[in-house]
Protein backbone atom coordinates (compact mmCIF):
# COMPACT_ATOMS: atom_id res chain seq x y z
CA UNK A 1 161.20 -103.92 9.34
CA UNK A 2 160.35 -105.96 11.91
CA UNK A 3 163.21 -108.39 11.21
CA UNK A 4 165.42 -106.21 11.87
CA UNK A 5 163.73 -104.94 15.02
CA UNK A 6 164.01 -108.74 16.18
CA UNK A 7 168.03 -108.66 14.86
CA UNK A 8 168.34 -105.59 17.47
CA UNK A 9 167.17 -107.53 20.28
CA UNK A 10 169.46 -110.73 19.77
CA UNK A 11 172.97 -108.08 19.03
CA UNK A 12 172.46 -107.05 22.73
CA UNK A 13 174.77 -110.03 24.06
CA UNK A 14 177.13 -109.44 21.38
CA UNK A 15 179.56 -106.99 21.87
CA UNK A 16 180.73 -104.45 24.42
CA UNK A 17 178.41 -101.80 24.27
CA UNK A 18 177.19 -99.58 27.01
CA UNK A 19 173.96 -100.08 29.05
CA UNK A 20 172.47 -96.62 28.80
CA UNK A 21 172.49 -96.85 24.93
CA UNK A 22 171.43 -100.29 24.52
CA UNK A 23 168.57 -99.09 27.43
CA UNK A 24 167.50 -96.21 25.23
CA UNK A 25 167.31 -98.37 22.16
CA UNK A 26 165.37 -101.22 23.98
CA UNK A 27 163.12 -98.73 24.96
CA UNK A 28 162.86 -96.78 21.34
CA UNK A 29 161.92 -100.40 20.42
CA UNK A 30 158.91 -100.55 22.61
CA UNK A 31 158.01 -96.68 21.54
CA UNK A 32 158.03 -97.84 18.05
CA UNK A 33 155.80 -100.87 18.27
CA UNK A 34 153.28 -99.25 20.50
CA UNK A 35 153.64 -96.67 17.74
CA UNK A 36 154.46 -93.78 19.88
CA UNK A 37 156.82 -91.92 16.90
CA UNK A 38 158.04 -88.91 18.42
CA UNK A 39 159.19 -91.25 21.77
CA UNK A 40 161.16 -93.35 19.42
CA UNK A 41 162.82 -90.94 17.46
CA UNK A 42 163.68 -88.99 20.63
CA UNK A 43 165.11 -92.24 22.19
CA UNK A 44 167.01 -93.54 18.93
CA UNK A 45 168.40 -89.97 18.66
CA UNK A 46 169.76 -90.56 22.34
CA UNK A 47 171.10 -93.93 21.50
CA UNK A 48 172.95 -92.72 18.50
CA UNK A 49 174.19 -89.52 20.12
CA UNK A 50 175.58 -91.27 22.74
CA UNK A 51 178.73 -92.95 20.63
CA UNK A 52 178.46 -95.98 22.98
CA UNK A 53 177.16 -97.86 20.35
CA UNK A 54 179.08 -100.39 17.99
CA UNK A 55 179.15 -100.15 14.32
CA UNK A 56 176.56 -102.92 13.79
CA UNK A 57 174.31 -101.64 16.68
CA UNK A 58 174.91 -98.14 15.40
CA UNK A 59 174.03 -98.97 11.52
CA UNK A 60 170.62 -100.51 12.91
CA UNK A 61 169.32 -97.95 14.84
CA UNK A 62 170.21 -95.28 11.92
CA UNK A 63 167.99 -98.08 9.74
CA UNK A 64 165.11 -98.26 12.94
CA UNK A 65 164.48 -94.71 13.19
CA UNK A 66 164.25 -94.49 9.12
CA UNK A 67 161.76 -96.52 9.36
CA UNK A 68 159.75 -94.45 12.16
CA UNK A 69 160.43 -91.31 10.11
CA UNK A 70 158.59 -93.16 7.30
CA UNK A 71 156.23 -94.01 9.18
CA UNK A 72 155.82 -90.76 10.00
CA UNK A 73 155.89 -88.92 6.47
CA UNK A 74 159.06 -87.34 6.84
CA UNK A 75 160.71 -89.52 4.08
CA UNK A 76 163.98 -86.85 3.49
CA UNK A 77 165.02 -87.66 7.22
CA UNK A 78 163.88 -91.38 6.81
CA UNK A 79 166.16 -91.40 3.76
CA UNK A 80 168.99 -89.61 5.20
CA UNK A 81 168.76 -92.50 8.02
CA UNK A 82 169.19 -95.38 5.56
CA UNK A 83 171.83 -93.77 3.89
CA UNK A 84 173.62 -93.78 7.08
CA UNK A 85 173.12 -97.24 8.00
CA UNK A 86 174.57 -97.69 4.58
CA UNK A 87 177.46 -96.31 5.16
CA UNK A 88 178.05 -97.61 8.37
CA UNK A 89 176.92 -101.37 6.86
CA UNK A 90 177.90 -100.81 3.11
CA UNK A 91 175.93 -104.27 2.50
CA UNK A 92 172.87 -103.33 4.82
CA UNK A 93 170.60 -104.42 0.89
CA UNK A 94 167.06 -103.80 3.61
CA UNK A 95 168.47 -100.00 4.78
CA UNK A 96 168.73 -99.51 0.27
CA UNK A 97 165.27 -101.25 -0.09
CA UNK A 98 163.50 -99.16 2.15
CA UNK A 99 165.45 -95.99 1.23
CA UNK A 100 163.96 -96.76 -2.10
CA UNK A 101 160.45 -96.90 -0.88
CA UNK A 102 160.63 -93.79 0.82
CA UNK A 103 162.17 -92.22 -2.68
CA UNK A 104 159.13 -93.69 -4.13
CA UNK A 105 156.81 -91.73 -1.88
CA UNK A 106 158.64 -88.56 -3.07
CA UNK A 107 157.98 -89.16 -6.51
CA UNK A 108 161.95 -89.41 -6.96
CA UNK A 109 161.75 -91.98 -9.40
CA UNK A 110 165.41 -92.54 -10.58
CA UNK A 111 166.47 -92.22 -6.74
CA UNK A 112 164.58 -94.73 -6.24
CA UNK A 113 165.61 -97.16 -8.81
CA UNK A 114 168.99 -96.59 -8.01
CA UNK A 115 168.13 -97.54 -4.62
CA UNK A 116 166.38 -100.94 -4.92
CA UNK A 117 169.37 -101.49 -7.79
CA UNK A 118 172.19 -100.98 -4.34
CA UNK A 119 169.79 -103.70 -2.64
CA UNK A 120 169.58 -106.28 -5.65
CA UNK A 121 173.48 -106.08 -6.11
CA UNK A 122 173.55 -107.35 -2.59
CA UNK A 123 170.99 -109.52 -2.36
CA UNK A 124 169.71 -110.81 -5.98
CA UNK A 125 167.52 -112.70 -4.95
CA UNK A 126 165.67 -109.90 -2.83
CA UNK A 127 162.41 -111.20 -3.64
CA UNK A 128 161.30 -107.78 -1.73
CA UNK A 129 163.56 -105.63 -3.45
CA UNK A 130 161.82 -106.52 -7.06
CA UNK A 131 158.50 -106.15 -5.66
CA UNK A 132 159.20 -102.52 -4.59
CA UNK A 133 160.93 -101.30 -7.77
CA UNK A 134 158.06 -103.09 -9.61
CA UNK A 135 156.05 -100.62 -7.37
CA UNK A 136 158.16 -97.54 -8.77
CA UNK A 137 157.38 -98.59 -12.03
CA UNK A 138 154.15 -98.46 -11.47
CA UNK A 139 153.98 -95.45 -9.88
CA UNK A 140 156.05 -94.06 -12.42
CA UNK A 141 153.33 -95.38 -15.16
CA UNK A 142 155.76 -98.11 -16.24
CA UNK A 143 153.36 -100.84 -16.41
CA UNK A 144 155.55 -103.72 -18.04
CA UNK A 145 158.58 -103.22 -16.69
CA UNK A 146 156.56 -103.78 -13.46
CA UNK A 147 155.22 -106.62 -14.31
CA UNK A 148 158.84 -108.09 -15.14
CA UNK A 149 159.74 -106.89 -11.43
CA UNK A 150 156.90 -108.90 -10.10
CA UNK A 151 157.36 -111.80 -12.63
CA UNK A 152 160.86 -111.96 -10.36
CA UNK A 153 159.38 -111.51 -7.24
CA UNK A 154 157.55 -114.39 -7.00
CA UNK A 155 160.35 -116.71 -9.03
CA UNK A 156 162.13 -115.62 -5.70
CA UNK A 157 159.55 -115.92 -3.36
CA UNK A 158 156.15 -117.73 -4.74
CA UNK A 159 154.22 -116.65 -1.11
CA UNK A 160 154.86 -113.04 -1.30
CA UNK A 161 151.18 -111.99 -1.78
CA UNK A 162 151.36 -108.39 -2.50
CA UNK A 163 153.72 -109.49 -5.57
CA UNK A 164 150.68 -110.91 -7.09
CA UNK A 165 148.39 -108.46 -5.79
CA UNK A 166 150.75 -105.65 -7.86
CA UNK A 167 151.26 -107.74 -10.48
CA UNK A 168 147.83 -107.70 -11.01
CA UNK A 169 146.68 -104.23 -10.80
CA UNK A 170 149.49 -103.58 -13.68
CA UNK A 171 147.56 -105.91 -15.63
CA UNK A 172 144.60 -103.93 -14.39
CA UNK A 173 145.96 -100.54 -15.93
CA UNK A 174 147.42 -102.51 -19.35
CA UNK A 175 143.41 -103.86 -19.61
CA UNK A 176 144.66 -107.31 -19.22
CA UNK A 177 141.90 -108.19 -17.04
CA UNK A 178 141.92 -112.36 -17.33
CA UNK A 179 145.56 -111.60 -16.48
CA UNK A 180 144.60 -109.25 -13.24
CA UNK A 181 141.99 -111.90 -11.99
CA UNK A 182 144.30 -114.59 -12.16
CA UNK A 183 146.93 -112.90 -10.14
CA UNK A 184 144.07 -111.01 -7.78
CA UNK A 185 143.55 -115.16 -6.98
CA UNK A 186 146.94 -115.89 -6.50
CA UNK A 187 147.51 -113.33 -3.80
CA UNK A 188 143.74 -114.31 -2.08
CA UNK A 189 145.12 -118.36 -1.94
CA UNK A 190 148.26 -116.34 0.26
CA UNK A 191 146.13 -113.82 2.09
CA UNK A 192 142.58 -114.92 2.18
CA UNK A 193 141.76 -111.78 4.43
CA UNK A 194 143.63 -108.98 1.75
CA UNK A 195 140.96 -106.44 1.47
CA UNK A 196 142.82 -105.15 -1.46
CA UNK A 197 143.05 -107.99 -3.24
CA UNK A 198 138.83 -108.36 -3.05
CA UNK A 199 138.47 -104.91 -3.97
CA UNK A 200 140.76 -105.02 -7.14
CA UNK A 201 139.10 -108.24 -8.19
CA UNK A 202 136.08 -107.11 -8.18
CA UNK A 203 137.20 -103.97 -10.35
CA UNK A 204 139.05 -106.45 -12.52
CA UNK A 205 135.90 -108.99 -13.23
CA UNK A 206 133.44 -105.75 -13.81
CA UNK A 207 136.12 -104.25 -16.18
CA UNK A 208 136.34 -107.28 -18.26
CA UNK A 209 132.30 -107.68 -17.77
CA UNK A 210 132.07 -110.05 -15.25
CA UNK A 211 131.04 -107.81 -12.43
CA UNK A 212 128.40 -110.13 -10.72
CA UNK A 213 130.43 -112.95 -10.60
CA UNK A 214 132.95 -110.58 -9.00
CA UNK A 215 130.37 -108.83 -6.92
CA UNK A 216 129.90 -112.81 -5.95
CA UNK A 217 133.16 -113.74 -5.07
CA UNK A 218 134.26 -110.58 -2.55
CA UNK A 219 130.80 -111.23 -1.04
CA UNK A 220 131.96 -114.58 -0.16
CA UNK A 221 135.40 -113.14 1.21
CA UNK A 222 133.74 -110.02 3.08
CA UNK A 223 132.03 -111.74 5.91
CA UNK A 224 135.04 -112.98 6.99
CA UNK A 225 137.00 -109.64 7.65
CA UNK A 226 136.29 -107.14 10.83
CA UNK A 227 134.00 -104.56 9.47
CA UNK A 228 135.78 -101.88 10.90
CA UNK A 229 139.08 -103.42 9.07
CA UNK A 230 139.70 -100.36 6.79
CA UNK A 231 139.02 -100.31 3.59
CA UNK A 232 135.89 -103.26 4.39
CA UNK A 233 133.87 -99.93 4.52
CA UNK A 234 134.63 -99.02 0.69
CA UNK A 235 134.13 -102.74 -0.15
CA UNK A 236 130.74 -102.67 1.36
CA UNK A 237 130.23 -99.38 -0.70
CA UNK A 238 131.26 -100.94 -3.94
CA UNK A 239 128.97 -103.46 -3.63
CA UNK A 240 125.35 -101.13 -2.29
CA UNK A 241 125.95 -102.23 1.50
CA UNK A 242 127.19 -98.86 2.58
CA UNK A 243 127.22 -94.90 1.92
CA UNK A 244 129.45 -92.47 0.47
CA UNK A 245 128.87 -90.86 3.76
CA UNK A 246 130.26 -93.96 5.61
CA UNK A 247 132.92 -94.21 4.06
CA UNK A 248 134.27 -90.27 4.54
CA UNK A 249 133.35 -91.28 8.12
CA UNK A 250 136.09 -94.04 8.89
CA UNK A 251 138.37 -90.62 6.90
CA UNK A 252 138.23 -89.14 10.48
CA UNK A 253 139.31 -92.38 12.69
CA UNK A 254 142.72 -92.33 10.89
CA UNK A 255 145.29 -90.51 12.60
CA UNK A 256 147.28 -87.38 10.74
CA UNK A 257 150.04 -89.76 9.11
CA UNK A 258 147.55 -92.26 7.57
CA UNK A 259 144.84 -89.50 6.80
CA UNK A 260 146.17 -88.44 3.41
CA UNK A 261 146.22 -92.11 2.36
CA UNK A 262 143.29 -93.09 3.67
CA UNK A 263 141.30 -89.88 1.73
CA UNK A 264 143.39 -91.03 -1.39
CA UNK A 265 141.67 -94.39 -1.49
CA UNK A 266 138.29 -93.31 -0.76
CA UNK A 267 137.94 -91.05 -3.28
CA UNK A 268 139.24 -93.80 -5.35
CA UNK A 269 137.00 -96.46 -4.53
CA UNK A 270 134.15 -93.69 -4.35
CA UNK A 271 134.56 -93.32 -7.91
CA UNK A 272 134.68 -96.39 -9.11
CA UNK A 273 131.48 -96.96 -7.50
CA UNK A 274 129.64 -93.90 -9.50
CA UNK A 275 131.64 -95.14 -12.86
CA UNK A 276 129.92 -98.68 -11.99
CA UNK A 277 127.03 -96.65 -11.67
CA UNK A 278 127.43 -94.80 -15.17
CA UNK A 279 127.46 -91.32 -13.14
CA UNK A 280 131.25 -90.82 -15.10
CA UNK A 281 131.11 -87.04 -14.41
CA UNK A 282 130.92 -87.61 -10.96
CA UNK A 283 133.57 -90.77 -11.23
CA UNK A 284 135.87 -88.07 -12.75
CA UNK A 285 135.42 -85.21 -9.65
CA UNK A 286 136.27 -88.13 -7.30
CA UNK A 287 139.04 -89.33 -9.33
CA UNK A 288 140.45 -85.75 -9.41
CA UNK A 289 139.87 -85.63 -6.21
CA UNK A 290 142.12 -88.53 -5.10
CA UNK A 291 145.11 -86.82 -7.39
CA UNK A 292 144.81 -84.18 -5.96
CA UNK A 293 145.55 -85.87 -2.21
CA UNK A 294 149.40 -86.27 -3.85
CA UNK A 295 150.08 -89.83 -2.02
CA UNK A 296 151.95 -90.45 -4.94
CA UNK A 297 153.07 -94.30 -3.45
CA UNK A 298 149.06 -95.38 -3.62
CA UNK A 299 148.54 -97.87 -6.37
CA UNK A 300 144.78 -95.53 -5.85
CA UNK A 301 146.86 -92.68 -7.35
CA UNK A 302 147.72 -94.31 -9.80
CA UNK A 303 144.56 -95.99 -10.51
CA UNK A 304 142.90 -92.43 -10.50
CA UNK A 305 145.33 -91.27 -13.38
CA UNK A 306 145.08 -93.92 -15.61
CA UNK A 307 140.88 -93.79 -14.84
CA UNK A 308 141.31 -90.23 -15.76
CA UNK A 309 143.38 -90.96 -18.94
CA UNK A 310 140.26 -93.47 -20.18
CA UNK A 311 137.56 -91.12 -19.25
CA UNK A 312 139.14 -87.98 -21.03
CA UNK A 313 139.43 -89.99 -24.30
């Protein structure tokens, strides 16, 4: 996203394209970052409404204000955005990548494979690209063709972290947990400060019956991170350094867009704490409870099905 943001800023020079448009999306630009949604949109809207704008200007800010519509939850008009800049830039491969993430968040599975396919025929080695379908597959409960997503993420790109990080929490779901730590380690070398990762790892090593070594190991990671960094709070719950009740808290810091998410993942991590615990009624309630938040996209979600799956059988 951000890429593209900077690509904006250096296509002002380039062509002959009035001031009032290229003001509005300078300033939809600076509405976006400072995360003000409904500004940018409203500015964007102006800028692309105006027909002063050149095809390449014109295909970006169709892709720019997808993006703040995703941010924003409304994936249909983030989608209808990237199809757009599409159009406008038939080999636009990020505008198809991030149409296919917001697909993903719909639960439109095929839509979104078809998607991240129109990026990969562009760009095949879209190191990116791989790692998101690999996320579709997981969301979709496609565990190993996932993993051969990720396996061709990081060919492309060995220091894309989250590639390792997913990679591992399909492992997770198969059982493969020496695989999952391995991985879970791979993605801390990258990102020493992934939250995520430590979380996941520690799930991973107490899974396969290591869980004070992996109680050890995020311990050692933890006092590094801000402890108002979400999700440090669940972290510190996993590991009996903070309540249930502290982690609902940070629920209410998180603005509207993020809440959903947010709720998704600490009912997650909630239960995984009482299934540590052996309190597996109560894992399942929580577990239920994070299905039932819908954010379909959260590798939690998923998590809670498959925990759900194990503790029904």
């Amino acid at each position: 996203m951000y890429r593209l943001i900077a690509a904006f800023c250096l296509l002002i020079a380039a062509g002959p394209v009035r001031a009032d448009a290229i003001d509005d999306a300078r300033a939809a630009l600076v509405a976006q970052n400072n995360n003000d949604l409904d500004g940018a949109i409203r500015l964007y809207t102006q800028a692309i409404q105006s027909h002063e704008l050149n095809t390449r200007f014109l295909a970006i800010a169709y892709y720019n204000r997808g993006n703040v519509h995703f941010v924003a939850g409304d994936y249909r008009s983030a989608i209808t955005d990237y199809d757009s800049a599409a159009v406008i830039k038939p080999d636009y491969a990020q505008a198809h990548n991030n149409q296919g993430n917001a697909y993903v968040a719909l639960n439109a599975y095929q839509d979104a494979l078809a998607a991240f396919d129109a990026a990969i025929r562009i760009k095949a080695d879209y190191a990116l690209a791989y790692k998101n379908r690999g996320n579709a597959h997981t969301a979709a409960g496609f565990f190993e063709l996932a993993i051969a997503d990720y396996d061709l993420a990081v060919g492309f790109d060995p220091d894309l972290a989250k590639a390792y990080n997913n990679r591992a929490n399909a492992n997770y779901f198969l059982g493969r947990y020496p695989q999952a730590l391995e991985d879970y380690e791979a993605a801390l070398e990258i990102d020493p400060f992934d939250i995520y990762s430590m979380l996941w790892r520690y799930l991973a090593a107490d899974a396969g019956g290591h869980g004070e070594a992996g109680r050890a190991a995020v311990l050692s990671r933890l006092y590094d991170v801000e402890p108002d960094h979400w999700p440090a709070v669940a972290a510190r719950h996993l590991l009996g350094r903070a309540t249930a009740e502290e982690v609902l808290a940070e629920i209410d810091a998180a603005g509207p867009v993020e809440r959903a998410g947010r709720l998704c993942e600490a009912y997650f991590y909630l239960a995984q704490a009482r299934l540590i615990a052996g309190d597996r009624q109560g894992a399942s309630r929580l577990f239920e409870s994070a299905v039932a938040t819908g954010v379909v996209r959260f590798v939690e979600y998923v998590g809670a099905t498959v925990a759900l799956k194990r503790l029904s059988q």
